[in-house]
Protein backbone atom coordinates (compact mmCIF):
# COMPACT_ATOMS: atom_id res chain seq x y z
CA UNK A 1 -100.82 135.40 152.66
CA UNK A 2 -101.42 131.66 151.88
CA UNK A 3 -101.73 131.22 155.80
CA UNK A 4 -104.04 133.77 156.47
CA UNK A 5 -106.50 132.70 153.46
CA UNK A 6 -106.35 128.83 154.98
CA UNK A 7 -106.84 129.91 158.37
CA UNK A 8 -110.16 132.07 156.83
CA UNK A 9 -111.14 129.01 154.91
CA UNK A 10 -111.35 126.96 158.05
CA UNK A 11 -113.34 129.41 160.06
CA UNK A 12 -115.90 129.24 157.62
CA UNK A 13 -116.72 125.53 158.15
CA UNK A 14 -117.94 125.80 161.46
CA UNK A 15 -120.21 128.86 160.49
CA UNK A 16 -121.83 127.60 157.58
CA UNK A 17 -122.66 124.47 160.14
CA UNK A 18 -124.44 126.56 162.33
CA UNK A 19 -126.03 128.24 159.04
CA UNK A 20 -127.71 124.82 158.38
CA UNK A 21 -128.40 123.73 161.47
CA UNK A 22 -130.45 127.37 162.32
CA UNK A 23 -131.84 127.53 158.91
CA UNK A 24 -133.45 123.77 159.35
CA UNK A 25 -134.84 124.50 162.79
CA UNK A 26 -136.39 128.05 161.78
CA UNK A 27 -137.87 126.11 158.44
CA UNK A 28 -139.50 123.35 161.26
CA UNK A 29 -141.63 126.55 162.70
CA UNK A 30 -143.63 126.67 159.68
CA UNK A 31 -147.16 125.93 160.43
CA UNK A 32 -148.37 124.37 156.98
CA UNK A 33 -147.36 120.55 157.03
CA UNK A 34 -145.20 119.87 154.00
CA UNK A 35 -146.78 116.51 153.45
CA UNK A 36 -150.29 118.20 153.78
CA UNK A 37 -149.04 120.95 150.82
CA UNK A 38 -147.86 117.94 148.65
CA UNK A 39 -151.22 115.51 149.05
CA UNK A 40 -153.49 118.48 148.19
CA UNK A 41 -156.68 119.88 150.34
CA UNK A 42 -158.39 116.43 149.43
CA UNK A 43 -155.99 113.86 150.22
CA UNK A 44 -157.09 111.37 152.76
CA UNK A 45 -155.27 110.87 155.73
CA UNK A 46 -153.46 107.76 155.04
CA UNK A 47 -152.10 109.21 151.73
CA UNK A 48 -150.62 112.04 153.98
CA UNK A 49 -148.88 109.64 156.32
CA UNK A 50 -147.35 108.26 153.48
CA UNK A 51 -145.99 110.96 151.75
CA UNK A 52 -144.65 112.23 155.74
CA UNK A 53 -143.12 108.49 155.55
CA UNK A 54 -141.47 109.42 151.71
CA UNK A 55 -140.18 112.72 152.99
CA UNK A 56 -138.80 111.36 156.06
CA UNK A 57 -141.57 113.82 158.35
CA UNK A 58 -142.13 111.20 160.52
CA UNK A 59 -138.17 110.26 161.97
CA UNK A 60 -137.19 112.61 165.14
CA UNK A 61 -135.59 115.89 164.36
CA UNK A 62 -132.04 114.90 164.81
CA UNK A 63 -132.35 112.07 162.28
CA UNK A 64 -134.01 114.36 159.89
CA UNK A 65 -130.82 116.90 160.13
CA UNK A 66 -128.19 114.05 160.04
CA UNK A 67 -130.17 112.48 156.43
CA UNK A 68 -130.35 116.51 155.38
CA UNK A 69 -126.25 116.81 156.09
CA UNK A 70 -125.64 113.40 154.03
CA UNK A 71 -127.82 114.47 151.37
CA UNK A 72 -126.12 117.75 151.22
CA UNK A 73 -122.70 116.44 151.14
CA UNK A 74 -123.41 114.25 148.24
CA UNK A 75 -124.64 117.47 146.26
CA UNK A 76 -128.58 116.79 146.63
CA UNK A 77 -130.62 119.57 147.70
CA UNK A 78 -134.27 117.55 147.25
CA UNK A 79 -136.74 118.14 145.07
CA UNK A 80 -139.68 120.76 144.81
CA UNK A 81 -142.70 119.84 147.07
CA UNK A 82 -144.36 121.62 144.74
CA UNK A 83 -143.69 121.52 141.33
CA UNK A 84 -141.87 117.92 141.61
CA UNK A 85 -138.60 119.82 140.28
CA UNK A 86 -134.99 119.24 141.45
CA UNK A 87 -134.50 122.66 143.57
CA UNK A 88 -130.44 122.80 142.44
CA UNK A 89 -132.32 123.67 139.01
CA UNK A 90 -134.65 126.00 140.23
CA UNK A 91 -131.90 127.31 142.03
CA UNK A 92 -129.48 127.59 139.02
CA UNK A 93 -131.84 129.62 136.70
CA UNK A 94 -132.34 132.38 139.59
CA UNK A 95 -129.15 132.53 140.82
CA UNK A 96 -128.06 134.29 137.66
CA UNK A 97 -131.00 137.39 138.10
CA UNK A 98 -129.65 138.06 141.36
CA UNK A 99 -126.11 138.44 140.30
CA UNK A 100 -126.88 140.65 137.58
CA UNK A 101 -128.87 142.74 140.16
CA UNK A 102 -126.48 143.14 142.76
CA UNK A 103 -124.15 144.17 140.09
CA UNK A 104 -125.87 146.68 138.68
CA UNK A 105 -126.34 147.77 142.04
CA UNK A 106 -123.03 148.09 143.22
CA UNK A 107 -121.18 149.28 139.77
CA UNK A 108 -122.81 152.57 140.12
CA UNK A 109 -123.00 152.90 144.13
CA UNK A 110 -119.69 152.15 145.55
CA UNK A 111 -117.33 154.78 143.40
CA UNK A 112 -120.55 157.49 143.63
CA UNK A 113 -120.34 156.57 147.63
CA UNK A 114 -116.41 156.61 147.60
CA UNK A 115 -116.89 159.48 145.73
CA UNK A 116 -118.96 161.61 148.14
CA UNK A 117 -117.35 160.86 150.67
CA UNK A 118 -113.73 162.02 149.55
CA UNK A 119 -115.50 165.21 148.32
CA UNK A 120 -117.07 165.64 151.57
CA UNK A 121 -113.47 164.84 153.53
CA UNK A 122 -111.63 166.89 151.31
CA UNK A 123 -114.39 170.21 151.50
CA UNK A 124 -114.99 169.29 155.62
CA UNK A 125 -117.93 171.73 157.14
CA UNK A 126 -119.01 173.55 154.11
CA UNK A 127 -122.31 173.40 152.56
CA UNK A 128 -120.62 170.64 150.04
CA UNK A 129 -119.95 168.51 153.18
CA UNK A 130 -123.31 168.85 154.46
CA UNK A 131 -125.51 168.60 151.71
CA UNK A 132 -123.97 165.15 151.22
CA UNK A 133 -124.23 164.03 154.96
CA UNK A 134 -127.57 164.79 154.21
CA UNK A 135 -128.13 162.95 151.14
CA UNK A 136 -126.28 159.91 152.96
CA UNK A 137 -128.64 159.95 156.04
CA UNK A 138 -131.93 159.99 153.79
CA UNK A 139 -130.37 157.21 151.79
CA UNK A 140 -129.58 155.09 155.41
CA UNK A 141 -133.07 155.94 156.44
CA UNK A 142 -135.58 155.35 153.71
CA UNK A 143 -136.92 151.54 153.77
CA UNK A 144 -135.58 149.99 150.54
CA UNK A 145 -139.55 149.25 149.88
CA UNK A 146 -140.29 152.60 150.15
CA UNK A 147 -137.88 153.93 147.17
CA UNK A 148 -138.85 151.13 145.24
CA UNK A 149 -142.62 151.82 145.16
CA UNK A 150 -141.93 155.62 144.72
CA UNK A 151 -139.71 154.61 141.55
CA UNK A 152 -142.16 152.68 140.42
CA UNK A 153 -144.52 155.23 140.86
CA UNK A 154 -142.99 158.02 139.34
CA UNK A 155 -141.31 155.78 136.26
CA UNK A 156 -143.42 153.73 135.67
CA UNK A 157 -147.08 155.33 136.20
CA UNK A 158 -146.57 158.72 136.36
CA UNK A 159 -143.79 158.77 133.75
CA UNK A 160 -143.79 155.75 132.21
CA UNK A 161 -140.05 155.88 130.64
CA UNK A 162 -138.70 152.54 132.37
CA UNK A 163 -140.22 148.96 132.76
CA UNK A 164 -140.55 148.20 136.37
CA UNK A 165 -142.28 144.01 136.23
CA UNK A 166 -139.53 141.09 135.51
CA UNK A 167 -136.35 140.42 133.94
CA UNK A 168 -136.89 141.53 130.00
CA UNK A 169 -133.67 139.89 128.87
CA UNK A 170 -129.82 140.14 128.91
CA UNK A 171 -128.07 142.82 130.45
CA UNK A 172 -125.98 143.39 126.77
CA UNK A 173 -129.18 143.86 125.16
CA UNK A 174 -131.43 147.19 125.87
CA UNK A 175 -134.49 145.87 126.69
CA UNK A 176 -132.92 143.89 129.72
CA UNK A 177 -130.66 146.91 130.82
CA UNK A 178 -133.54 148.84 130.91
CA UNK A 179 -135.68 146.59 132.67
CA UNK A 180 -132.68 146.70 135.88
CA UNK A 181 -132.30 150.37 135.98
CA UNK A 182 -135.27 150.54 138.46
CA UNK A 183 -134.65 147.48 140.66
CA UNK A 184 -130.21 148.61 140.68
CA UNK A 185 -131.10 152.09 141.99
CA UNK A 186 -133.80 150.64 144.25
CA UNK A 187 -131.19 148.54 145.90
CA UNK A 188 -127.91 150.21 145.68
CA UNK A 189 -129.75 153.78 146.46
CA UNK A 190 -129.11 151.93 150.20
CA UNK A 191 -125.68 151.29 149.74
CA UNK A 192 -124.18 154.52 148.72
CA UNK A 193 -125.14 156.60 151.91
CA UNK A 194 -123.36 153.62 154.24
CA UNK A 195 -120.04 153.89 152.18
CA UNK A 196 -120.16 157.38 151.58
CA UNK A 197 -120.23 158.24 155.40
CA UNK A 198 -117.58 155.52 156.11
CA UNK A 199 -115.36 156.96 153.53
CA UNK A 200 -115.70 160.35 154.77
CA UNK A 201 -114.82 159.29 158.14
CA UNK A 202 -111.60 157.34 157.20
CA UNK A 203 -110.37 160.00 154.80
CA UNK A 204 -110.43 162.39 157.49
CA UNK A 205 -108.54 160.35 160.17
CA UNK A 206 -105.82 159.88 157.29
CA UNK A 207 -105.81 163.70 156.01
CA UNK A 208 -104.26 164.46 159.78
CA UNK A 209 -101.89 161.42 159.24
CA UNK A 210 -97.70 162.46 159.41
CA UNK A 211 -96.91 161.36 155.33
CA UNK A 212 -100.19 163.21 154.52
CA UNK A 213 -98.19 166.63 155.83
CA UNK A 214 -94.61 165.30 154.31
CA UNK A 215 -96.39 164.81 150.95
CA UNK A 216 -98.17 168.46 150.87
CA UNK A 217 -94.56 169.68 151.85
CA UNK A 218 -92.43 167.41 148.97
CA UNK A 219 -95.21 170.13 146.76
CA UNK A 220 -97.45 167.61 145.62
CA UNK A 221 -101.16 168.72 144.30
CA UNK A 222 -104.44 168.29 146.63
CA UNK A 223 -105.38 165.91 144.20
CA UNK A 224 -102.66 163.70 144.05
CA UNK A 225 -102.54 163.80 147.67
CA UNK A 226 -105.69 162.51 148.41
CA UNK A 227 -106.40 160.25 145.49
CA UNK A 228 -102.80 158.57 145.70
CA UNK A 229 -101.70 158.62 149.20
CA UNK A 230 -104.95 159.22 151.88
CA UNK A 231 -107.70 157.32 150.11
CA UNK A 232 -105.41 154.13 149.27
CA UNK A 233 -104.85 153.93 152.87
CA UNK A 234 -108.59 155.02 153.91
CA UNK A 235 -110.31 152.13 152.25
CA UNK A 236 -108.89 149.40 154.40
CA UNK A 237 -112.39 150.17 156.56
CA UNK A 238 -114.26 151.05 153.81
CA UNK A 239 -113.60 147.76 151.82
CA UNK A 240 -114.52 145.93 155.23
CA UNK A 241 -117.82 147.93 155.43
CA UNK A 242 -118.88 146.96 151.94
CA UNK A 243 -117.73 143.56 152.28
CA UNK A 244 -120.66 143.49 154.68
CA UNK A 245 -123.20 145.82 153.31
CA UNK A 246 -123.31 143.43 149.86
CA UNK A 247 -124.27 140.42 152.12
CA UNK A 248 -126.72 142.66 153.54
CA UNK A 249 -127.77 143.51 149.99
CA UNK A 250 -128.88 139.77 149.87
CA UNK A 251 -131.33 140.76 152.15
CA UNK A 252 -132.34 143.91 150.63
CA UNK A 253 -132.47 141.69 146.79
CA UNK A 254 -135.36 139.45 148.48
CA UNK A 255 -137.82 143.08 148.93
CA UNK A 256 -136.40 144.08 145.73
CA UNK A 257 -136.93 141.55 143.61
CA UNK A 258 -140.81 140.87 145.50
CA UNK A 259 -141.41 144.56 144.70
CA UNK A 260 -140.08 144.16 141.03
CA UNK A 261 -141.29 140.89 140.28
CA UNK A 262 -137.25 139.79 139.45
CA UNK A 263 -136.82 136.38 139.13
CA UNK A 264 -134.06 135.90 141.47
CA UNK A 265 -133.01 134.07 144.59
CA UNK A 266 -134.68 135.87 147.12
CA UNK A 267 -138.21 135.81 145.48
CA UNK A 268 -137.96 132.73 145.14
CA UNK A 269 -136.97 132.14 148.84
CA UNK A 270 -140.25 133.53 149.71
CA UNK A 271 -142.64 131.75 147.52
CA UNK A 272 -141.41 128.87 148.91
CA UNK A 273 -141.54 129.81 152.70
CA UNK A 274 -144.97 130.96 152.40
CA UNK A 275 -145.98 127.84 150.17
CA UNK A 276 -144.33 125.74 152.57
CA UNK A 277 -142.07 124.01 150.01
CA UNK A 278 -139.51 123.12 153.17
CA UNK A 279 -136.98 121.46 150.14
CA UNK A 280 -136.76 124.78 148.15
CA UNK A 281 -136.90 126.76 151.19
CA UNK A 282 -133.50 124.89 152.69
CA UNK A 283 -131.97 125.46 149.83
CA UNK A 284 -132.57 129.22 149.04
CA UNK A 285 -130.89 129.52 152.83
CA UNK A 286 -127.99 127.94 152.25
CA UNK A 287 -127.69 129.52 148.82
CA UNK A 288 -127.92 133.03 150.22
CA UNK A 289 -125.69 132.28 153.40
CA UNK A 290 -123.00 130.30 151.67
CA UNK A 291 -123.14 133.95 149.54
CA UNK A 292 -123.05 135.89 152.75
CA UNK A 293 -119.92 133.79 153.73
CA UNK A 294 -117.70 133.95 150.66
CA UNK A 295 -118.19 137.52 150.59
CA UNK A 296 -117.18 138.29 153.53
CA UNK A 297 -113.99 135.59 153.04
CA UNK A 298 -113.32 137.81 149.89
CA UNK A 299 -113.10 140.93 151.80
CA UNK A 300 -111.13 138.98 154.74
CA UNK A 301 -108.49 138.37 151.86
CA UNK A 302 -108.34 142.02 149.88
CA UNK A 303 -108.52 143.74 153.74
CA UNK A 304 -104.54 141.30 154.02
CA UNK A 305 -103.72 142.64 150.77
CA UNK A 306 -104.70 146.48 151.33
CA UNK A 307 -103.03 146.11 154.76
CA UNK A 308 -99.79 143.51 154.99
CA UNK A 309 -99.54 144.08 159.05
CA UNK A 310 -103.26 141.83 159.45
CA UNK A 311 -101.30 139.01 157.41
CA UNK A 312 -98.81 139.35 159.35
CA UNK A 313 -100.79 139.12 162.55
């Protein structure tokens, strides 16, 4: 187990290397000049050749990325073009708003989608089955914008029960739970027709399975058969398919949190790119891909635990 979490841990250097070096040539493609955004509309011309001088603008790119490596590995991530302020502390206060929303998110959609998709295993072909296929393909094919503008219509304009602009508070208090409702069903409405399907497909391959039979004959209940003996051993894919989906859902939190106005990672990621602040910009990237990494290093580790023969491999 030890060897096969080591082994994961070095395959991640060389990834999140290629993270930085893609995310700092995609930020280069930006057409507003950094130095130009920090001097102001009126700065003269020898003032902006400075500041490109400060930043480092004016060294080849290569150099640029080697000084951007050494200042990463000493824990500096720069400082705001914009509002002068140290981006690991702009970074720390929205980091916390885009936890909370992904877990809201997933505590209600991953056992709902587990859920649905025993049910529709266990009641294969009947109208149960297909009424949730159904609900699982709208839920795969409606833009994650789209739900969260028709939420926001319905409960917040035409209903207005729920608050649907910014974070209100703590999650332990009411006003900030019910500020997330909106913004958690928004984003994990996505997530539970994925999981859902997956687990209907893996429960099904392990309902045919030979100690699926010997347990119905030993007189065991339906229930206990499925819950104890085929869906243990039908979430090994299932677990690997919403390892992924949540660092998709990093994706998903950047539309969510632009259409809520939640001050999280991912809005902030795109006030800086289209503000051209290249320093907070950087570090929103490798904020959101180092997240996209660990999860998937998590759910390299539980898939060795829910099934000994990969760390044994």
């Amino acid at each position: 187990m030890l060897r096969h979490t080591i082994q994961r841990l070095l395959l991640t250097v060389p990834v999140m290397f290629g993270v930085l070096l893609l995310g700092f040539l995609l930020i280069q493609v930006v057409p507003n000049d950094p130095a130009v955004v920090r001097a102001g509309p009126t700065a003269t011309l020898e003032l902006i050749e400075a500041i490109r001088r400060d930043l480092g603008l004016d060294q080849p790119l290569w150099k640029q990325f080697i000084y951007y490596v050494g200042r990463l590995l000493q824990g500096d991530l720069g400082v705001s073009i914009i509002n002068n302020v140290p981006v690991a502390q702009e970074l720390g206060a929205t980091m916390g708003p885009t936890l909370e929303l992904m877990f809201a998110s997933l505590v209600w959609a991953v056992p709902l989608g587990i859920f649905l998709g025993t049910l529709g295993a266990y009641y294969r072909g009947s109208i149960i089955d297909r009424s949730i296929m159904a609900f699982s393909v709208a839920g795969v094919s409606i833009p994650v914008f789209f739900l969260g503008l028709v939420l926001v219509w319905l409960f917040g304009y035409k209903y207005p029960i729920l608050p649907f602009t910014g974070r209100l508070g703590p999650l332990w208090q009411w006003e900030g739970l019910s500020a997330i409702i909106l913004p958690a069903i928004t984003l994990g409405g996505v997530f539970v027709g994925p999981v859902s399907r997956m687990t209907r497909t893996s429960v099904l391959d392990v309902l045919g399975a030979d100690h699926i039979r010997t347990a119905r004959a030993k007189g065991l209940t339906e229930r206990r058969v499925v819950t104890r003996h085929a869906l243990r051993n039908a979430l090994v894919p299932v677990v690997t398919m919403i390892g992924l989906q949540i660092g998709f859902l990093l994706g998903g939190a950047v539309v969510v949190e632009t259409v809520f106005s939640w001050p999280g990672i991912g809005r902030l990621a795109v006030g800086a790119i289209l503000s051209s602040d290249l320093p907070m910009a950087q570090g929103t990237i490798i904020v959101m891909s180092l997240g996209f990494i660990l999860v998937n290093l998590a759910v390299d580790i539980l898939y060795a635990v829910l099934d000994p023969r990969v760390r044994d491999a």
